[in-house]
Protein backbone atom coordinates (compact mmCIF):
# COMPACT_ATOMS: atom_id res chain seq x y z
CA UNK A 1 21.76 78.84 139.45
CA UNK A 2 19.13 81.02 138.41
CA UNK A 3 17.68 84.18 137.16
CA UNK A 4 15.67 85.58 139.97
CA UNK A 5 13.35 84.22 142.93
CA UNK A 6 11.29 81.34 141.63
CA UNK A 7 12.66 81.65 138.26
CA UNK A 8 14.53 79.21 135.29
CA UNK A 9 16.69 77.02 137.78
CA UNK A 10 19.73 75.07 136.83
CA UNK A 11 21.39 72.20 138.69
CA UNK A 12 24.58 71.32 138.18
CA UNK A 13 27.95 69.27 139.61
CA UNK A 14 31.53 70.89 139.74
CA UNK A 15 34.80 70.27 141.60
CA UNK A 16 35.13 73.77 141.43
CA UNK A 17 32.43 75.91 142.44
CA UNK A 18 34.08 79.14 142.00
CA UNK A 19 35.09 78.90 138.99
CA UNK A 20 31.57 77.11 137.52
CA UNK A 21 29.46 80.02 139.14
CA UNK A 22 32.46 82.72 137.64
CA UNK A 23 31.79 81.02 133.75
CA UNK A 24 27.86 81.30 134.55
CA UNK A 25 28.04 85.33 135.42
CA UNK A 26 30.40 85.85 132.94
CA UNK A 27 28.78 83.67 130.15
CA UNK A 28 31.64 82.16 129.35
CA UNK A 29 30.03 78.91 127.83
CA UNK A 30 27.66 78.63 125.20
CA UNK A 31 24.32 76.53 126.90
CA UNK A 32 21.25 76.62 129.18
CA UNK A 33 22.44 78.97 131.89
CA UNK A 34 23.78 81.24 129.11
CA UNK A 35 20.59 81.48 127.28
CA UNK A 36 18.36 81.89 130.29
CA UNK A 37 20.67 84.29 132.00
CA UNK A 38 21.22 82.38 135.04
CA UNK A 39 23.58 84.30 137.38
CA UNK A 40 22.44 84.26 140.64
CA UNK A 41 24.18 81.18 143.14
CA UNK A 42 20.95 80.46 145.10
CA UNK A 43 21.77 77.12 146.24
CA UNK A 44 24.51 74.39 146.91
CA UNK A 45 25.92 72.00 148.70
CA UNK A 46 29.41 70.53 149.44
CA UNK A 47 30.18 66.44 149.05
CA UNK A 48 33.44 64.95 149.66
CA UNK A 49 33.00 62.59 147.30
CA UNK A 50 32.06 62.74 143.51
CA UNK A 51 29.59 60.24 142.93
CA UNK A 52 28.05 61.13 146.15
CA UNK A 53 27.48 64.59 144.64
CA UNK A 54 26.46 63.31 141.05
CA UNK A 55 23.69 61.18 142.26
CA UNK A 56 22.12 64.41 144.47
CA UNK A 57 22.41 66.14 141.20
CA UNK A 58 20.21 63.64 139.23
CA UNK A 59 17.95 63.36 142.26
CA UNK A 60 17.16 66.39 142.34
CA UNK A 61 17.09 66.89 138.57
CA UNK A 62 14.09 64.72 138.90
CA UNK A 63 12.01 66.90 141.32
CA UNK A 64 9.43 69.53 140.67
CA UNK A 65 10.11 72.81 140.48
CA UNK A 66 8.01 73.99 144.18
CA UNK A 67 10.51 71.21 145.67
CA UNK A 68 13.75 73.04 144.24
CA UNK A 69 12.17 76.13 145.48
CA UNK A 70 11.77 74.87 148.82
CA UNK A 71 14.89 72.95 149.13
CA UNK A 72 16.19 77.01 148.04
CA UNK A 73 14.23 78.84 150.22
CA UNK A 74 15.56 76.66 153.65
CA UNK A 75 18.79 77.86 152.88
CA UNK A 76 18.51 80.72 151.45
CA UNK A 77 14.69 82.41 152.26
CA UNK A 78 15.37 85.46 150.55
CA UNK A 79 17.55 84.44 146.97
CA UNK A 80 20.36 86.46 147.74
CA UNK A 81 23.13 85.61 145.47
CA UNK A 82 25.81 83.40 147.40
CA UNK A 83 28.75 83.66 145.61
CA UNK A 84 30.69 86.31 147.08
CA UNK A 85 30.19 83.70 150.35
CA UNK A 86 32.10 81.53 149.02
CA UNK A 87 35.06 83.33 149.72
């Protein structure tokens, strides 16, 4: 999640995605996308299993922030929001 092209980023794990990125918009939850106004789906990725996904997160929790942005801007070069895609 974030706020606008090479902005605050968030990274997060859900088995929901739809729902997460809905409570983000909305600001349905008191926290760090809240106060930073993150509400654009930039980025993610599907796992089939949980710990598989969990252990990407922290990975790339860990990285710098021009990695993130690249990692973003292979999939998605121009930040366009990609939630209504995941319908």
């Amino acid at each position: 999640m974030t706020n606008k092209p090479n902005g605050t980023l968030y990274v997060g794990v859900t088995g929901d995605l739809v729902r997460r990125v809905f409570e983000h918009k909305t600001e349905a939850l008191d926290g760090f996308t809240k106060k930073y106004k993150l509400k654009i789906l930039a980025y993610y990725e599907c796992y089939d299993y949980v710990d598989f996904a969990r252990q990407r997160e922290k990975n790339i929790k860990h990285w710098s922030k021009e990695w993130k942005i690249e990692l973003i801007e292979k999939m998605n070069p121009q930040w366009m929001d990609l939630y209504n895609d995941l319908f």
